[in-house]
Protein backbone atom coordinates (compact mmCIF):
# COMPACT_ATOMS: atom_id res chain seq x y z
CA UNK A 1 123.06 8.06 129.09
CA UNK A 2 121.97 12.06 129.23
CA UNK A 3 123.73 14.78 128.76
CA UNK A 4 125.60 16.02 131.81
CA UNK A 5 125.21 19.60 132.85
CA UNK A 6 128.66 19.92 132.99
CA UNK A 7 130.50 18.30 130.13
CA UNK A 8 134.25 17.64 130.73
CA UNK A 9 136.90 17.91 128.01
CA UNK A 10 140.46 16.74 128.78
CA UNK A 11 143.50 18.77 127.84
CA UNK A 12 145.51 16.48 125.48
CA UNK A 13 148.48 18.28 124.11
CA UNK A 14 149.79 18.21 120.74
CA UNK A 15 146.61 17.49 119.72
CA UNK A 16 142.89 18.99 118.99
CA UNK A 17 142.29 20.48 122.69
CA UNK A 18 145.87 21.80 123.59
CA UNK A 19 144.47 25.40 123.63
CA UNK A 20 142.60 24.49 126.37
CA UNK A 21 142.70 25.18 130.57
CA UNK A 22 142.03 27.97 133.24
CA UNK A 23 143.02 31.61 133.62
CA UNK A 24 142.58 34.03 136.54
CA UNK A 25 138.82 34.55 135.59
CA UNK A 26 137.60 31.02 134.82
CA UNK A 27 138.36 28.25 131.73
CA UNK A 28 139.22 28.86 128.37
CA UNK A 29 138.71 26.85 125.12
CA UNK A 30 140.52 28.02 122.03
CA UNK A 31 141.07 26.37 118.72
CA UNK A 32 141.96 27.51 114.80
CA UNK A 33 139.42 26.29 113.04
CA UNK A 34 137.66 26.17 109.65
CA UNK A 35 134.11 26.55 108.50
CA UNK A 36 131.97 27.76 105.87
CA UNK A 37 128.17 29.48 106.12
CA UNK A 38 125.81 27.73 107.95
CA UNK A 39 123.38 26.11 105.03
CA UNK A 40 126.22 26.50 102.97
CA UNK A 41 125.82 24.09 99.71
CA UNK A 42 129.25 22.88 98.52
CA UNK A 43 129.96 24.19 94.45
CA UNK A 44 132.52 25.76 92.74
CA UNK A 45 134.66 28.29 94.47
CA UNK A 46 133.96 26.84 98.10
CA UNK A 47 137.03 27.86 98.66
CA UNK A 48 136.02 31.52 98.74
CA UNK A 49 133.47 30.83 101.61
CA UNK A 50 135.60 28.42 103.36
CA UNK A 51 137.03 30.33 106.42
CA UNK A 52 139.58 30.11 109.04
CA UNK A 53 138.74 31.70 112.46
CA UNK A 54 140.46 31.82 115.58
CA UNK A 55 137.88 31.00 118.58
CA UNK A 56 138.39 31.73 122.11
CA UNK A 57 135.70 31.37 124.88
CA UNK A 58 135.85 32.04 127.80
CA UNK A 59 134.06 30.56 130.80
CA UNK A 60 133.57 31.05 134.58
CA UNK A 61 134.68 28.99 137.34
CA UNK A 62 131.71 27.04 137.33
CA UNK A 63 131.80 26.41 133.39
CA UNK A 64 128.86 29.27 132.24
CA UNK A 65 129.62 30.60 128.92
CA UNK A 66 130.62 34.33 129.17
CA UNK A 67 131.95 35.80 126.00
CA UNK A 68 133.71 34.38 122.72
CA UNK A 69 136.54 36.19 120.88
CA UNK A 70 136.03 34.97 117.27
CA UNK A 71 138.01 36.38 114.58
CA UNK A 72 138.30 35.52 110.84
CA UNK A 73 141.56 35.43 109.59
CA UNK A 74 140.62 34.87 105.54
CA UNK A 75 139.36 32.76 103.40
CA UNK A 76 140.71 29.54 102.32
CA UNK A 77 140.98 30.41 98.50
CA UNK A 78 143.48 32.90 100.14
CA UNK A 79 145.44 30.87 101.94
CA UNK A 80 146.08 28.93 98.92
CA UNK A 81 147.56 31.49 97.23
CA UNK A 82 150.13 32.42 99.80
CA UNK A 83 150.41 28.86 101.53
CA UNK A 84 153.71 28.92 103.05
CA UNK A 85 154.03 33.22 103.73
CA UNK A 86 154.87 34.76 106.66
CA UNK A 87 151.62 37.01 106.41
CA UNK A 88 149.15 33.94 105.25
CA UNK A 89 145.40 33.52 106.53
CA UNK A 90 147.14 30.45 108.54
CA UNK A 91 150.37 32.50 109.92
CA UNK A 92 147.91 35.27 110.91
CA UNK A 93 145.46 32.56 112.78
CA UNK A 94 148.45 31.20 114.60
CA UNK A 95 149.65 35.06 115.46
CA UNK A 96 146.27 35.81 116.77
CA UNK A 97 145.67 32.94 118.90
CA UNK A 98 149.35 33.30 120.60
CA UNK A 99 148.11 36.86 121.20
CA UNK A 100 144.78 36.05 122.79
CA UNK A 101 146.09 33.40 125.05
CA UNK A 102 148.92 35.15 125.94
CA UNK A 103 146.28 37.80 127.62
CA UNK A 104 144.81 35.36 129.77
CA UNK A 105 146.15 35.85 133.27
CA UNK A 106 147.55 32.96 134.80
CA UNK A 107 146.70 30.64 132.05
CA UNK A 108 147.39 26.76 132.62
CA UNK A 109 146.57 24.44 130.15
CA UNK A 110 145.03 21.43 131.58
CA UNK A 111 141.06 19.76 131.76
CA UNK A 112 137.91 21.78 131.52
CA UNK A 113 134.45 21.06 132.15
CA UNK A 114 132.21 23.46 130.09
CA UNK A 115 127.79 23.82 130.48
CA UNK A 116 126.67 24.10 126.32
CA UNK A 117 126.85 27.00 124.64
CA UNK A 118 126.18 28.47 121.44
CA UNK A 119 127.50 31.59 119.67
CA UNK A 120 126.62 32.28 116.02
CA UNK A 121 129.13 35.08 114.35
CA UNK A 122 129.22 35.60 110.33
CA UNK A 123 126.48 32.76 109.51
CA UNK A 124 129.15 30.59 111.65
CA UNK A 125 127.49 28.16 114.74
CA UNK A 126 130.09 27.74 117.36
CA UNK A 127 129.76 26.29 120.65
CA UNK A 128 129.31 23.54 122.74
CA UNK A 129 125.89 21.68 121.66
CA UNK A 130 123.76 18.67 122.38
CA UNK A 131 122.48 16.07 120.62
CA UNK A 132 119.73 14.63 122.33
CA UNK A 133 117.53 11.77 120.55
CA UNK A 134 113.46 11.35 121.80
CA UNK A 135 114.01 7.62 122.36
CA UNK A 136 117.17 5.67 121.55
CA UNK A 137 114.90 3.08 119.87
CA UNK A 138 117.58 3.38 117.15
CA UNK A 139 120.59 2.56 119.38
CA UNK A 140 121.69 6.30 119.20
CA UNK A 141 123.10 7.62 122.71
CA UNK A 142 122.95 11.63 123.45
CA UNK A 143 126.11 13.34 122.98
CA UNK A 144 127.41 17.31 122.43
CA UNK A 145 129.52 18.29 119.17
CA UNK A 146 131.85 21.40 119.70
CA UNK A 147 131.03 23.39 116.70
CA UNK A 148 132.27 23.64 113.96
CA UNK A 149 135.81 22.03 115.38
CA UNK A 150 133.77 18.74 114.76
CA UNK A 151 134.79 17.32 118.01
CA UNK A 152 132.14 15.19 119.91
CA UNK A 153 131.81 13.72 123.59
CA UNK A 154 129.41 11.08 124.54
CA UNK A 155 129.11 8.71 127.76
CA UNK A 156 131.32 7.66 129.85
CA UNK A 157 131.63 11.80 129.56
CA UNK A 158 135.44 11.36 130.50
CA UNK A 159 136.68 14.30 128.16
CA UNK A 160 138.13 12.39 125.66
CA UNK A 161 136.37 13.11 122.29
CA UNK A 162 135.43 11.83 118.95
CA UNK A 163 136.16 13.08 115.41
C-alpha cells in the first residue's frame, strides 16, 4: 500500500507521541530526542557527538510543514557527567520543551495527521520521511520513519507506529 499524502499519527500519552496535538495556528509534533551526525561512524568517544535536541514542528491546519524549533541541549558525554543535576543536558531538554509548548496557543494534545517533511540542522535529518521501494518483489511495503525519533508508520496508516 502507498504512502498517503497525509500520514496520521495518534496521540498516545505516556508514551513516544505525547508531545503531540493542535494549537491556535495548526498541529504540533514535539519530542526529546537523541542523535548523532548524519554519516556518523560509531568509535571511541561517540559519546561526544551523541546529542540531545529538543524538536518542535509546527504544521498548518492542513498538515504542511511550516517551521521547526530545534535546539541542542548537549552532548551525551555531558550528560553523563552530571546525570541526575538540576542543570543536566536532560533537565535542560525537559525545561525547554515545557517552555516551547507552553507558547503554543490553545494547545490540545490529541491525533495529528502530518504531509512529509524534512529539516536538516547541525548534520542532524529530522522529519517526517518515506520509504518507498520500486517493486515490493521483496515483500517490503512503503512506509515513513520520523527522523531521527526512529518511529515508523506503515499501512493500515492508523497512527499507531513502529520502533
Amino acid at each position: 500500500m502507498a504512502v498517503p499524502e497525509i500520514i496520521p499519527v495518534a496521540y498516545e500519552p505516556d508514551c513516544r507521541t505525547s508531545t503531540i496535538g493542535r494549537f491556535r495556528d495548526g498541529q504540533f509534533l514535539a519530542s526529546i530526542t537523541c542523535a548523532l551526525p548524519d554519516g556518523f561512524v560509531m568509535g571511541g568517544g561517540w559519546e561526544e557527538h551523541k546529542r540531545l535536541f529538543v524538536a518542535v514542528h509546527r504544521f498548518d491546519h492542513d498538515g504542511h510543514h511550516q517551521e521547526s524549533d530545534i535546539w541542542c541541549a548537549g552532548t551525551w558525554a555531558e550528560q553523563m557527567t552530571r546525570p541526575r543535576d538540576e542543570h543536566s543536558v536532560v533537565a535542560r531538554a525537559e525545561a525547554r520543551l515545557a517552555a516551547v509548548l507552553a507558547g503554543l496557543a490553545e494547545r490540545e494534545y490529541c491525533d495529528i495527521a502530518i504531509r512529509p517533511f524534512q529539516v536538516t540542522v547541525d548534520g542532524v535529518v529530522f522529519g517526517l520521511i518515506t520509504e518507498c521501494h520500486a517493486d515490493d518483489a521483496d515483500g517490503e511495503e512503503d512506509w515513513a520513519e520520523l527522523y531521527p525519533d526512529g518511529l515508523g508508520f506503515s499501512a493500515p496508516w492508523n497512527g499507531e507506529y513502529d520502533t
